[in-house]
Protein backbone atom coordinates (compact mmCIF):
# COMPACT_ATOMS: atom_id res chain seq x y z
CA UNK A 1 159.34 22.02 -48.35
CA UNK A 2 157.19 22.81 -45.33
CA UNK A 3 158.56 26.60 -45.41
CA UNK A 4 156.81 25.97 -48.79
CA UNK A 5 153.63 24.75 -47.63
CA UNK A 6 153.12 27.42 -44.88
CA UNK A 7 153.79 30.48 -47.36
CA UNK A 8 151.35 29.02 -49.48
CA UNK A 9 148.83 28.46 -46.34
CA UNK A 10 149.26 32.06 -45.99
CA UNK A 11 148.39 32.82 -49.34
CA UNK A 12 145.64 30.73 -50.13
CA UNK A 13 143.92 32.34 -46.63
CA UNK A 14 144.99 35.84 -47.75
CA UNK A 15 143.15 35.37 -50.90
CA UNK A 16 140.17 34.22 -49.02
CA UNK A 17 140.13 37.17 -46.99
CA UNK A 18 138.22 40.18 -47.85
CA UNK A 19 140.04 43.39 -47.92
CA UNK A 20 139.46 45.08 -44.45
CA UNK A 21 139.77 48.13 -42.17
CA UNK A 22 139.95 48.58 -38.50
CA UNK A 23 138.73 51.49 -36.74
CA UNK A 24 138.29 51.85 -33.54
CA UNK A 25 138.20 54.13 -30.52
CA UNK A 26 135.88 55.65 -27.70
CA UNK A 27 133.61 58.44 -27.23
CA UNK A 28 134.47 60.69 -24.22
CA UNK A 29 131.71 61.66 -21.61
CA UNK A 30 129.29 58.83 -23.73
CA UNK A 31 125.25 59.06 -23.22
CA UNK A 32 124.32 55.96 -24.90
CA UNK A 33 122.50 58.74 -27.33
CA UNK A 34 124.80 60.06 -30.07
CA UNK A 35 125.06 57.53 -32.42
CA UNK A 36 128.09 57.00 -34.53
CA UNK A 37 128.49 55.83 -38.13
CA UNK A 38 130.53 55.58 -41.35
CA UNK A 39 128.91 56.38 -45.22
CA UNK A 40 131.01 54.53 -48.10
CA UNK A 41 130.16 55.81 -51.11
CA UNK A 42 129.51 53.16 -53.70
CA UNK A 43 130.89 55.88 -56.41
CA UNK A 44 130.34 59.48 -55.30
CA UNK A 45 127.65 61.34 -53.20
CA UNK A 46 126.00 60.77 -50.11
CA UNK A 47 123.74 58.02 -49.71
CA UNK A 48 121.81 57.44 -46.59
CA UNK A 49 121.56 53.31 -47.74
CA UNK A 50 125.34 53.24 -47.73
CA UNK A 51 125.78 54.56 -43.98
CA UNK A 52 126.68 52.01 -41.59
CA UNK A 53 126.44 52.43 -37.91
CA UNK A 54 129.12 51.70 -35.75
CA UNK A 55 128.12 49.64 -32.49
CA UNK A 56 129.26 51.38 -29.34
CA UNK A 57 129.26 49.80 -25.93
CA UNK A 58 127.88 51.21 -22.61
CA UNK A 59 131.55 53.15 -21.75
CA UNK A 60 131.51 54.45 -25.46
CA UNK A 61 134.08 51.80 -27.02
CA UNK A 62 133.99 50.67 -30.41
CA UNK A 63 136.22 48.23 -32.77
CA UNK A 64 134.87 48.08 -36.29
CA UNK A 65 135.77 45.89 -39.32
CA UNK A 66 134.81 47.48 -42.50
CA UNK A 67 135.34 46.11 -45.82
CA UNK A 68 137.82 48.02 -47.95
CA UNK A 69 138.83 47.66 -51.76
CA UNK A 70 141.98 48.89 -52.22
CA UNK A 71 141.53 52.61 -50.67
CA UNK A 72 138.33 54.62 -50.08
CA UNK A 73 137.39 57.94 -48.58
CA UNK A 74 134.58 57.37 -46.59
CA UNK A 75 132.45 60.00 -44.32
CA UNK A 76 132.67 59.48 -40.11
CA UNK A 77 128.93 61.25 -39.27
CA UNK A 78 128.90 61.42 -36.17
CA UNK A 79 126.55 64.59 -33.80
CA UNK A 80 125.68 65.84 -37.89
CA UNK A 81 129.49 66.61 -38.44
CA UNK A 82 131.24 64.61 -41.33
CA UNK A 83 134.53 64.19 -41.03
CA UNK A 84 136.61 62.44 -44.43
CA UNK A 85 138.66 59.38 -43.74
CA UNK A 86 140.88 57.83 -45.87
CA UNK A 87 140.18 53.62 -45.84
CA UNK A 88 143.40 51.81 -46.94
CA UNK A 89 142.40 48.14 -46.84
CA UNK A 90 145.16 45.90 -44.17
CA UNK A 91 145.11 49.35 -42.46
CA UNK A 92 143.78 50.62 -39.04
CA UNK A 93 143.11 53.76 -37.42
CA UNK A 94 142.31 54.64 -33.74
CA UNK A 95 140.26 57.91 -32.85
CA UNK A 96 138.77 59.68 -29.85
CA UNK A 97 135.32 61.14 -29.80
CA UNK A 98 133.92 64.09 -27.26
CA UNK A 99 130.19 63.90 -26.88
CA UNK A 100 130.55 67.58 -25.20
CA UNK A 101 133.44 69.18 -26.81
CA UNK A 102 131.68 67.51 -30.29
CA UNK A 103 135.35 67.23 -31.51
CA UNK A 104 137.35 64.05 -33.46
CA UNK A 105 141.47 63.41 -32.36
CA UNK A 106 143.06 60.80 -34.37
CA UNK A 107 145.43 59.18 -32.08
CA UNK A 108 147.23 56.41 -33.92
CA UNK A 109 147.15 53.33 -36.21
CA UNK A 110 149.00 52.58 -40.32
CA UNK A 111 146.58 55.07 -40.92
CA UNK A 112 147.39 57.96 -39.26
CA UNK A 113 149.59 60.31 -41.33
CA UNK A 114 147.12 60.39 -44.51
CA UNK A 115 144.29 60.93 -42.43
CA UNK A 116 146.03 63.82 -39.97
CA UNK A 117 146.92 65.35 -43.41
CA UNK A 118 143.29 65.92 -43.96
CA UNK A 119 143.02 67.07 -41.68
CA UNK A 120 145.45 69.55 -41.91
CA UNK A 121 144.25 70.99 -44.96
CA UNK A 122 140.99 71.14 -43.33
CA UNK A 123 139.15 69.33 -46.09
CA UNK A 124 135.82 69.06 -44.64
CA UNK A 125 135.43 73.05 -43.98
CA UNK A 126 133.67 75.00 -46.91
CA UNK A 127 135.66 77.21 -48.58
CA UNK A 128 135.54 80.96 -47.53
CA UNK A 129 133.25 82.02 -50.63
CA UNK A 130 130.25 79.35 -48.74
CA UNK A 131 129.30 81.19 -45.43
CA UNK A 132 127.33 84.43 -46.40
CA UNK A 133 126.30 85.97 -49.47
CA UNK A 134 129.22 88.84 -49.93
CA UNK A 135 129.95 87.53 -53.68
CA UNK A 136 126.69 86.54 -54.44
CA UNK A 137 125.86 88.91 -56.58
CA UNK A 138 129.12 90.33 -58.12
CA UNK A 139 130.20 90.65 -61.77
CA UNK A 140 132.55 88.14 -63.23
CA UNK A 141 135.07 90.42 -63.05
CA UNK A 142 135.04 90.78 -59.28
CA UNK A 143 134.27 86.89 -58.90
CA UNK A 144 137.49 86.35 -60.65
CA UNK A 145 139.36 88.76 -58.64
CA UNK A 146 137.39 87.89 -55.29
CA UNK A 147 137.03 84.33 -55.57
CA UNK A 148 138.67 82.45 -58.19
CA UNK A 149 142.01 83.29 -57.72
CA UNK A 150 142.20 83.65 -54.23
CA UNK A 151 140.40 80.38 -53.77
CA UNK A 152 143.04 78.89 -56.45
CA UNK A 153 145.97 80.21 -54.42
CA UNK A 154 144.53 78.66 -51.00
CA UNK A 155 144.54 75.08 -53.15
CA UNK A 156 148.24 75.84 -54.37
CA UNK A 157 148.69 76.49 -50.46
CA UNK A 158 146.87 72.72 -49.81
CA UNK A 159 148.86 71.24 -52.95
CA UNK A 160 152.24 72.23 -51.10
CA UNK A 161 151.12 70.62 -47.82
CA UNK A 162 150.52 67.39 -49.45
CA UNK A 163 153.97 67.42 -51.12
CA UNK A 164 156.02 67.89 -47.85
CA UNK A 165 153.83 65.59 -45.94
CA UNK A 166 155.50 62.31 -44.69
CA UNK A 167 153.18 59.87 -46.54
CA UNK A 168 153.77 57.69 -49.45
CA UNK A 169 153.58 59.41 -53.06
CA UNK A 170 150.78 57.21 -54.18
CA UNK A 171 148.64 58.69 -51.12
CA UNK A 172 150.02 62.19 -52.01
CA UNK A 173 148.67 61.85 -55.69
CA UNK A 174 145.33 60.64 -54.69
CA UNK A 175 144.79 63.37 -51.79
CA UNK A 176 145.38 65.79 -54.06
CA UNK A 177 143.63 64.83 -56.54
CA UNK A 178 140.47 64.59 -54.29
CA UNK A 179 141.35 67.97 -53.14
CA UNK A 180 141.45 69.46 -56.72
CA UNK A 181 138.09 68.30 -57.65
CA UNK A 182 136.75 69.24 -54.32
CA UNK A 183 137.81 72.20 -55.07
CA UNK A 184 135.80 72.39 -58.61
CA UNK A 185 132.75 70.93 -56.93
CA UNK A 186 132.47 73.99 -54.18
CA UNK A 187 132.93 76.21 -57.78
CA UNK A 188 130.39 74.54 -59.27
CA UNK A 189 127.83 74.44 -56.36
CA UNK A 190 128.69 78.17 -55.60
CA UNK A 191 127.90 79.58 -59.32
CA UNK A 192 124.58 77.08 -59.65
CA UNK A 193 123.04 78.36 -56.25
CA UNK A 194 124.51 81.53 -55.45
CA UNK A 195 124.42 83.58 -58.86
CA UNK A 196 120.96 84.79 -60.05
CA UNK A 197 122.32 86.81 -63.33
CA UNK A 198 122.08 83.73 -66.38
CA UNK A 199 125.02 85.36 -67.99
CA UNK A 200 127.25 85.88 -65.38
CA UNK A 201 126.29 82.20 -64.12
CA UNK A 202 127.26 80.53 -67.57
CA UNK A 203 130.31 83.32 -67.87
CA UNK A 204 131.32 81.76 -64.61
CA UNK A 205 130.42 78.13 -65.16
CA UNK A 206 132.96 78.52 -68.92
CA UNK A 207 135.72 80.22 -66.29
CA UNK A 208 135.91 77.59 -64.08
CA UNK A 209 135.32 74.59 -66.50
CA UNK A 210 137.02 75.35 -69.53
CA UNK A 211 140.49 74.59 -68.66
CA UNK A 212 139.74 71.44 -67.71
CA UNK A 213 140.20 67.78 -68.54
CA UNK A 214 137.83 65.10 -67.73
CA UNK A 215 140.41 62.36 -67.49
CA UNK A 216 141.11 61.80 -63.82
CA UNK A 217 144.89 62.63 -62.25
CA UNK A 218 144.66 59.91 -60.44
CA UNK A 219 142.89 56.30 -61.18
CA UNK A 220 141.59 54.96 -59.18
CA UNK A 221 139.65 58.08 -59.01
CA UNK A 222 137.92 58.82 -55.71
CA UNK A 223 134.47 60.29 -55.15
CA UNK A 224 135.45 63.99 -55.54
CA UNK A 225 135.92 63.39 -59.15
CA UNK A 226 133.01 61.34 -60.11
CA UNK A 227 131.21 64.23 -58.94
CA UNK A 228 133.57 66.59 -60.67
CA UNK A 229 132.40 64.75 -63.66
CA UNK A 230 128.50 64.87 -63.19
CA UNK A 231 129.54 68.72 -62.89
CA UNK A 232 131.50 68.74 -66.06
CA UNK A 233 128.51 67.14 -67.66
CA UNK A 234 126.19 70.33 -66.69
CA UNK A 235 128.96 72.68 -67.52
CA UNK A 236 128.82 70.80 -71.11
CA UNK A 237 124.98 70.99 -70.88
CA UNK A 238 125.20 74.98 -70.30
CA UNK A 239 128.02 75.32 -72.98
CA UNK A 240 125.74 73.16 -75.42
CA UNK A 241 122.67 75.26 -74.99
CA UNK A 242 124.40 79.23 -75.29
CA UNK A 243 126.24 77.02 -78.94
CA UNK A 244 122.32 76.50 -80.00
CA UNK A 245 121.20 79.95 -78.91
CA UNK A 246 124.29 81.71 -80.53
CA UNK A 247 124.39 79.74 -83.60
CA UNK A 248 120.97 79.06 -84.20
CA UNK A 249 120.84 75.66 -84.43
CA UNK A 250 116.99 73.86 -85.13
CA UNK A 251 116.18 71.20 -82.80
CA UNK A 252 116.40 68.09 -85.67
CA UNK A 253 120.47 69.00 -85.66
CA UNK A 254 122.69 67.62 -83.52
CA UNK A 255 123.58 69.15 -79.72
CA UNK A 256 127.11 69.84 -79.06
CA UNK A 257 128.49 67.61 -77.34
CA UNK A 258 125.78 65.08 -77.22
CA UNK A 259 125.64 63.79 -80.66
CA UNK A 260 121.55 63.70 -80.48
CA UNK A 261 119.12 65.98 -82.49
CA UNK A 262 116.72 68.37 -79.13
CA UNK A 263 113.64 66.51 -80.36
CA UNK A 264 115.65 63.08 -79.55
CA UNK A 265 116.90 63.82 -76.34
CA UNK A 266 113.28 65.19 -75.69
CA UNK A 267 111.92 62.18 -76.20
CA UNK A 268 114.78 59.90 -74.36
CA UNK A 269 114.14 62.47 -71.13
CA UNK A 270 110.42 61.93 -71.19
CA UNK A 271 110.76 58.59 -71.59
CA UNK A 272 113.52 57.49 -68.85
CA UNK A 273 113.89 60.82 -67.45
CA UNK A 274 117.10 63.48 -67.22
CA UNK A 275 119.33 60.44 -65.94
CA UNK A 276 119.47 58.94 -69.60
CA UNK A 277 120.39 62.62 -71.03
CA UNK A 278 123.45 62.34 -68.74
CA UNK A 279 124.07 58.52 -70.10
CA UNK A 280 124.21 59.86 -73.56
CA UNK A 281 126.38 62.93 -72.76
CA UNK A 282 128.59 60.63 -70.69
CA UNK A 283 128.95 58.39 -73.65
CA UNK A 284 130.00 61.08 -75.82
CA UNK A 285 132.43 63.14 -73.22
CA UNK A 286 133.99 60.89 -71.12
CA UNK A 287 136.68 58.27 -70.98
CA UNK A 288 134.83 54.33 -71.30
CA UNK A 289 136.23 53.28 -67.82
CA UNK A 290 134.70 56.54 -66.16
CA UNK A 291 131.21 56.68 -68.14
CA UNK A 292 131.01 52.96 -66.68
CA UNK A 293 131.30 53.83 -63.34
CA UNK A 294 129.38 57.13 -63.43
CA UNK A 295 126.40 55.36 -64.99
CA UNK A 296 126.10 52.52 -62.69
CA UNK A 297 126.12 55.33 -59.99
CA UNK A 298 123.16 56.80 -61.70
CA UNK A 299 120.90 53.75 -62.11
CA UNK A 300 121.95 53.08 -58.62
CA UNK A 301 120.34 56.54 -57.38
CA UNK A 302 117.06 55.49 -59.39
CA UNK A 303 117.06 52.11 -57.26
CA UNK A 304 117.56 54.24 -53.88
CA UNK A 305 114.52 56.45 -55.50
CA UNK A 306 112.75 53.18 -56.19
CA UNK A 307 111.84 54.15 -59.44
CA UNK A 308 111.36 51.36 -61.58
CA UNK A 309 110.56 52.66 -65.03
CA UNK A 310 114.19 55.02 -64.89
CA UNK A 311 115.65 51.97 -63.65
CA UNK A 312 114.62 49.60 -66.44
CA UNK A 313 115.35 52.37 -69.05
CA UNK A 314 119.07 53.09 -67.66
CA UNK A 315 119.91 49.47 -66.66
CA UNK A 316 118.72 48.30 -70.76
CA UNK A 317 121.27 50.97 -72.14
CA UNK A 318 123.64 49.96 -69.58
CA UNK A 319 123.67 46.66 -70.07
CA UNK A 320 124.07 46.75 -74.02
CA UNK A 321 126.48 49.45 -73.65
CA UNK A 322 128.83 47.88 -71.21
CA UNK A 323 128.34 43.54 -71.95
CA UNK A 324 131.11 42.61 -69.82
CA UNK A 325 130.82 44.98 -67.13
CA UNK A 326 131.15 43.74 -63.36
CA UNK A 327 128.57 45.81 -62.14
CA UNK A 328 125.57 44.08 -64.31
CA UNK A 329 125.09 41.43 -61.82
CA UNK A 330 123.77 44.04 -59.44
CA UNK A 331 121.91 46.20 -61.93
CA UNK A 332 119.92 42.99 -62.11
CA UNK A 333 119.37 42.50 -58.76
CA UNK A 334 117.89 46.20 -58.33
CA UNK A 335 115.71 45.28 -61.40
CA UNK A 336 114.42 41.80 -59.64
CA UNK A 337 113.97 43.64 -56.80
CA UNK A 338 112.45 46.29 -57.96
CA UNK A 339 109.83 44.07 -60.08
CA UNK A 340 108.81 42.00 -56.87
CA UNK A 341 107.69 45.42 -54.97
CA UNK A 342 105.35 46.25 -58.16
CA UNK A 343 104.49 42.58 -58.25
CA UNK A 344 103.88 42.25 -54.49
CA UNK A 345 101.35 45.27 -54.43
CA UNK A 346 99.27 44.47 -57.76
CA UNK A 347 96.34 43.86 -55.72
CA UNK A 348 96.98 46.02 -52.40
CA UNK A 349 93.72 47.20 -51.69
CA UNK A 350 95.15 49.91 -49.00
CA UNK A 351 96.48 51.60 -52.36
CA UNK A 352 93.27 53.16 -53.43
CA UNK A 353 93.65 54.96 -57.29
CA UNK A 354 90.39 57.41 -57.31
CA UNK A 355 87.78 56.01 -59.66
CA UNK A 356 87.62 58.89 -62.62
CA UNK A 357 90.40 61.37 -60.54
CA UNK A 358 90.76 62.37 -64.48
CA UNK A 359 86.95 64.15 -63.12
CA UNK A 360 88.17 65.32 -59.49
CA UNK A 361 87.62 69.26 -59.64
CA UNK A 362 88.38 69.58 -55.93
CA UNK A 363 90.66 68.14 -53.06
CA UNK A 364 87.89 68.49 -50.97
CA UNK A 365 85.67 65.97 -52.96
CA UNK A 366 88.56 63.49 -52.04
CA UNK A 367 88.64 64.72 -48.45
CA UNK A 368 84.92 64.35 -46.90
CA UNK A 369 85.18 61.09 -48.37
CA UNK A 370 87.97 60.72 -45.03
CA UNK A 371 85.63 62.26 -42.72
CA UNK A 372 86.58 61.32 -38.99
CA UNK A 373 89.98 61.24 -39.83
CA UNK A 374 93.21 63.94 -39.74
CA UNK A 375 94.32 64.23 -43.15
CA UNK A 376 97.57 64.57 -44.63
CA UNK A 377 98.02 65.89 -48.36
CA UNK A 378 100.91 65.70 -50.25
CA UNK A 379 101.67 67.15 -53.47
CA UNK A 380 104.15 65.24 -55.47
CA UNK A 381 105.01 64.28 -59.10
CA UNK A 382 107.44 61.34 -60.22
CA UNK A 383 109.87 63.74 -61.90
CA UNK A 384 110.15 65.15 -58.21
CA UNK A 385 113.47 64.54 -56.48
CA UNK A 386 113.28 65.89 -53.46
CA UNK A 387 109.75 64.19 -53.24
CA UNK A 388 110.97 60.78 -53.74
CA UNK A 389 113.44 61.58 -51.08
CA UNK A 390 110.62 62.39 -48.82
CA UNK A 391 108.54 59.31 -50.21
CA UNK A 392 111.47 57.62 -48.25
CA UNK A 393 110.21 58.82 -44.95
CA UNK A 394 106.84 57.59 -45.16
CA UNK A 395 107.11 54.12 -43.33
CA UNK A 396 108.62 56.04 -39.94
CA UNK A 397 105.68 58.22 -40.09
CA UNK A 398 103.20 55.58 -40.86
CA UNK A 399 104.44 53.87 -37.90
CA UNK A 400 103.92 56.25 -35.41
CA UNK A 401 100.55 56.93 -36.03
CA UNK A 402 99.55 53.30 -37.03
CA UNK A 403 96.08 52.33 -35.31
CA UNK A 404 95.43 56.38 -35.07
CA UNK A 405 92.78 58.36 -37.31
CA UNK A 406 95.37 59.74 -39.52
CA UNK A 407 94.44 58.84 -43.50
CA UNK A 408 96.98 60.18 -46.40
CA UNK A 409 96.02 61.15 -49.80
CA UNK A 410 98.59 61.54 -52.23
CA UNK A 411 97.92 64.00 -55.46
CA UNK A 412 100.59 63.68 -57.99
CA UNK A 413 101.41 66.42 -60.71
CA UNK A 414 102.28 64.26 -64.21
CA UNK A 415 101.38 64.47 -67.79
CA UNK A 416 98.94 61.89 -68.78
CA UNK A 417 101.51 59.92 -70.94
CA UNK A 418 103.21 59.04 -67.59
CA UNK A 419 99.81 57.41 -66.19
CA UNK A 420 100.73 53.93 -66.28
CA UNK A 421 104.29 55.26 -65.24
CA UNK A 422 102.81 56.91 -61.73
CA UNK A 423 100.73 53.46 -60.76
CA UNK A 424 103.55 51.72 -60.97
CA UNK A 425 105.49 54.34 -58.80
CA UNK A 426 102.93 54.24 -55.67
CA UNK A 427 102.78 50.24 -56.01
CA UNK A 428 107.02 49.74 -56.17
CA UNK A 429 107.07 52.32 -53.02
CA UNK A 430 104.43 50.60 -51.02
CA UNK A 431 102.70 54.40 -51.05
CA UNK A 432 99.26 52.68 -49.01
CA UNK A 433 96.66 55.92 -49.35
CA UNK A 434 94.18 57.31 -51.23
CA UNK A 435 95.53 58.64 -54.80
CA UNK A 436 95.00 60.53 -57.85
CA UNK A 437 96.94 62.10 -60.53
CA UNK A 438 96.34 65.90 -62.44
CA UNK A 439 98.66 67.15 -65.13
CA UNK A 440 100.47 70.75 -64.88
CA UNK A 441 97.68 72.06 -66.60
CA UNK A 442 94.61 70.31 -64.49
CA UNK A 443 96.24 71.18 -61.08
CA UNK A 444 96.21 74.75 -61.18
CA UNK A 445 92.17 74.80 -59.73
CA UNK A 446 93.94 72.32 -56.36
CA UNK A 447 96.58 74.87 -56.36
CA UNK A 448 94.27 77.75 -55.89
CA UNK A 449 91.85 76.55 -53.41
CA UNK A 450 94.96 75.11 -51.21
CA UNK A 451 96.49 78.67 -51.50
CA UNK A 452 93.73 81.19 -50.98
CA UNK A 453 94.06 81.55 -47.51
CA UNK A 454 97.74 81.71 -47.13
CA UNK A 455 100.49 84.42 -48.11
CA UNK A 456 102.98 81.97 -49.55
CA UNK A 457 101.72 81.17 -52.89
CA UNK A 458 104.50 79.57 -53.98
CA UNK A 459 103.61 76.38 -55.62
CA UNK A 460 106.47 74.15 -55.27
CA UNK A 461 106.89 70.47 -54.49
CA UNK A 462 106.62 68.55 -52.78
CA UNK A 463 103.96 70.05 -50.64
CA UNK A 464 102.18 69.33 -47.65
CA UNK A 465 98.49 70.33 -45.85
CA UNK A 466 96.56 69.22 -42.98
CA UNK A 467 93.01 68.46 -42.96
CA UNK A 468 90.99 68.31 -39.69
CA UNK A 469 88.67 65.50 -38.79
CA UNK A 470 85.59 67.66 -40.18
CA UNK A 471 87.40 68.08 -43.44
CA UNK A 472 88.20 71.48 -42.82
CA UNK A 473 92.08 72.48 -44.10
CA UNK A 474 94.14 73.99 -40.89
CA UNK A 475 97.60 73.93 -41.54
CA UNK A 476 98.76 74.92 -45.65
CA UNK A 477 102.44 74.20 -45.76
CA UNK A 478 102.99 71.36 -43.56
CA UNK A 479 106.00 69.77 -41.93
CA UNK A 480 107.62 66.96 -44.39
CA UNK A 481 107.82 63.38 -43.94
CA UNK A 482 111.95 63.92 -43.08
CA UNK A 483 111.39 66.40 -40.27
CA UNK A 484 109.55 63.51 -38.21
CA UNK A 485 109.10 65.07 -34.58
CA UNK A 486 107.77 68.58 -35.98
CA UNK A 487 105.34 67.05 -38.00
CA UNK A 488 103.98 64.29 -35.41
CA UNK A 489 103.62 67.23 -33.12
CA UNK A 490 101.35 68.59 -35.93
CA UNK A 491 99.37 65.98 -36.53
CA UNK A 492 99.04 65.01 -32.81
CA UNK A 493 97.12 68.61 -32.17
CA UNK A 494 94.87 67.86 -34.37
CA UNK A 495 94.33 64.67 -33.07
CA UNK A 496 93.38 65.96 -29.63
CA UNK A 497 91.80 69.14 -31.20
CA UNK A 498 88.84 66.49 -32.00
């Protein structure tokens, strides 16, 4: 009876416990300067608001507990090198860092032997097709003769490695499964960066993905194929738009694929932007299970990107999509949240919204009115992802020229159906500065005068210039936000230039 008792002690206190990891280790040769930390995606992707730094003491030891569900591959970032891990919760590993050397040993731990293995097959080294641009700009031929198969026959070469490797089978199938979509990922990022030629691209795109099955190998799936399946989803886009151009199909029909008419999903995209075109083609391609998952990732990114109205849009389609999901209790925490930052900066009189900016003809009208001050202008728009990244930035900047002359005016690039859209944007993100707005049309005059004394023309976003205290424009092209030190060096010469 009390043998009883104590087993079910012991399982009433295991229950209670969350699922864990251990790692732990040191850093050889430690400065107290290279910091060390661990990114857990929540589905796939790198997040910077999912890294977790690991606390290190003054001789460069470290134990960390990190909560584990089931098994996870995380990313160990540590001197801008990721290395993959593979998190199996009750587990732990031990590893050795050199600050000089910049290298990772695993040394021992339950968790050795799957996480040696990948580093055996090298996982976390691009494939050889990534370093320069020899097959950038062959025919599909040669790219199938070049690349495809002889990057195939390297994973057949990884596949076999796994299968001899003294591990369990369940950690064999999910290895390789993360290695096989890994694999389709470097494909996919190769042909959509690398190849210029449309035909070849889609040609290549149809070679890689055709063969393939978006059910995963292995479920739980791991991050690899959650991205695998955003890039099956463009593959499906590609393959949907050559149908309509081949077959001529008007845009009140249905797209392949997607079930929705190209006037609908123009609408839906302008509405709640490209995140809800990938809801719908989700909805339509992929297994329920897997379309839930991949969709909370997606209103998840809008939360990171603080944008409210994509947010609201995705979450609403979500939610009536998937009732019982487990992940709707957090969709409405990002939405709560979300609201309070628009709610908190209603009245935020350091956001200022030029009076008639419909009637700005000129940056310069905004400038003088920041005379005595260094100016910083950035062109943005909220369709802009790599702004909103940058958007992130903006407090560590702020704060290290707070109490300084340094004033920043923010012109955004949106049609004039997004108005209400864009004020809500700059009051969710805190964006404290002087605004206005100018559609794709109305910009083209800021453009021109920003331009006309530099040979880079380009006109991309985001953007960045630097405005003198006399409201004269000295540096086209600045730094961004995210490069921090460059830009506070350029910012600080003008400072001291006045």
């Amino acid at each position: 009876m009390k043998k009883n008792l104590c087993l079910l002690l012991l399982l009433l206190l295991s229950i209670q416990l969350p699922a864990q990891f251990t790692l732990s280790g040191a850093i050889r040769g430690y400065s107290g300067k290279t910091p060390v930390s661990v990114n857990t995606p929540v589905v796939y992707g790198f997040h910077q608001e999912n890294t977790v730094d690991i606390p290190v003491n003054a001789s460069g030891q470290f134990n960390i507990i990190l909560p584990v569900t089931g098994q996870q591959f995380v990313s160990l970032i540590y001197q801008r090198k990721f290395y993959t891990l593979l998190l199996t919760a009750g587990k732990e590993l031990v590893i050795a860092l050199d600050e000089k050397n910049k290298t990772l040993r695993l040394l021992s731990g339950d968790a050795l032997q799957e996480n040696l293995l990948l580093q055996q097959i090298d996982m976390d080294s691009p494939p050889f097709f990534w370093e320069n641009g020899t097959f950038d700009r062959l025919s599909l031929e040669e790219l199938q003769k070049k690349l495809i198969d002889p990057f195939f026959s390297i994973q057949n070469e990884h596949f076999k490695t796994i299968s001899a490797a003294d591990i369990s089978e369940r950690d064999k199938k999910l290895i390789a499964s993360e290695v096989k979509y890994l694999g389709y990922n470097y494909l996919s990022d190769f042909g959509r960066t690398r190849i210029d030629d449309r035909d070849i691209l889609n040609n290549f795109v149809f070679a890689i993905f055709d063969p393939c099955v978006i059910d995963p190998e292995f479920v739980p799936a791991g991050p690899q194929y959650y991205a695998f399946a955003d890039n099956y989803l463009r593959y499906l886009e590609t393959k949907a738009f050559v149908k309509i151009k081949k077959e001529n199909i008007t845009p009140d029909k249905p797209i392949p694929y997607y079930g929705i008419s190209l006037d609908s999903a123009n609408v839906l995209v302008k509405k709640y932007g490209k995140p809800y075109w990938r809801f719908v083609g989700s909805l339509n391609n992929f297994p329920p299970d897997v379309a839930e998952k991949y969709n909370f990732q997606q209103v998840q990114d809008q939360y990171y990107a603080r944008d409210l109205a994509q947010v609201k849009g995705l979450a609403e389609a979500f939610k009536k999509q998937f009732p019982q999901s487990p992940y709707n209790k957090d969709i409405s925490r990002m939405m709560n949240e979300l609201g309070e930052k628009l709610a908190a900066n209603q009245h935020n009189r350091n956001i200022v919204v030029v009076k008639d900016y419909d009637k700005v003809q000129s940056i310069y009208e905004v400038v003088k009115t920041l005379k005595g001050k260094v100016v910083y202008l950035d062109i943005w728009g909220t369709w802009c992802g790599p702004c909103k990244e940058e958007i992130k930035q903006l407090p560590g900047l702020k704060a290290a020229f707070a109490d300084k002359d340094v004033a920043y005016i923010y012109l955004a690039m949106d049609d004039d159906d997004r108005d209400a859209l864009w004020k809500d944007y700059i009051k969710v993100n805190n964006m404290e500065g002087v605004h206005l707005r100018k559609t794709r049309q109305t910009i083209a005059p800021f453009w021109k005068e920003l331009l006309a004394d530099h040979p880079d023309k380009a006109e991309y976003y985001p953007q960045y210039f630097l405005f003198d205290k006399t409201g004269k424009l000295v540096v086209s092209k600045a730094k961004r936000p995210s490069e921090k030190e460059a830009l506070y060096e350029q910012i600080n010469a003008l400072l001291k230039g006045n």
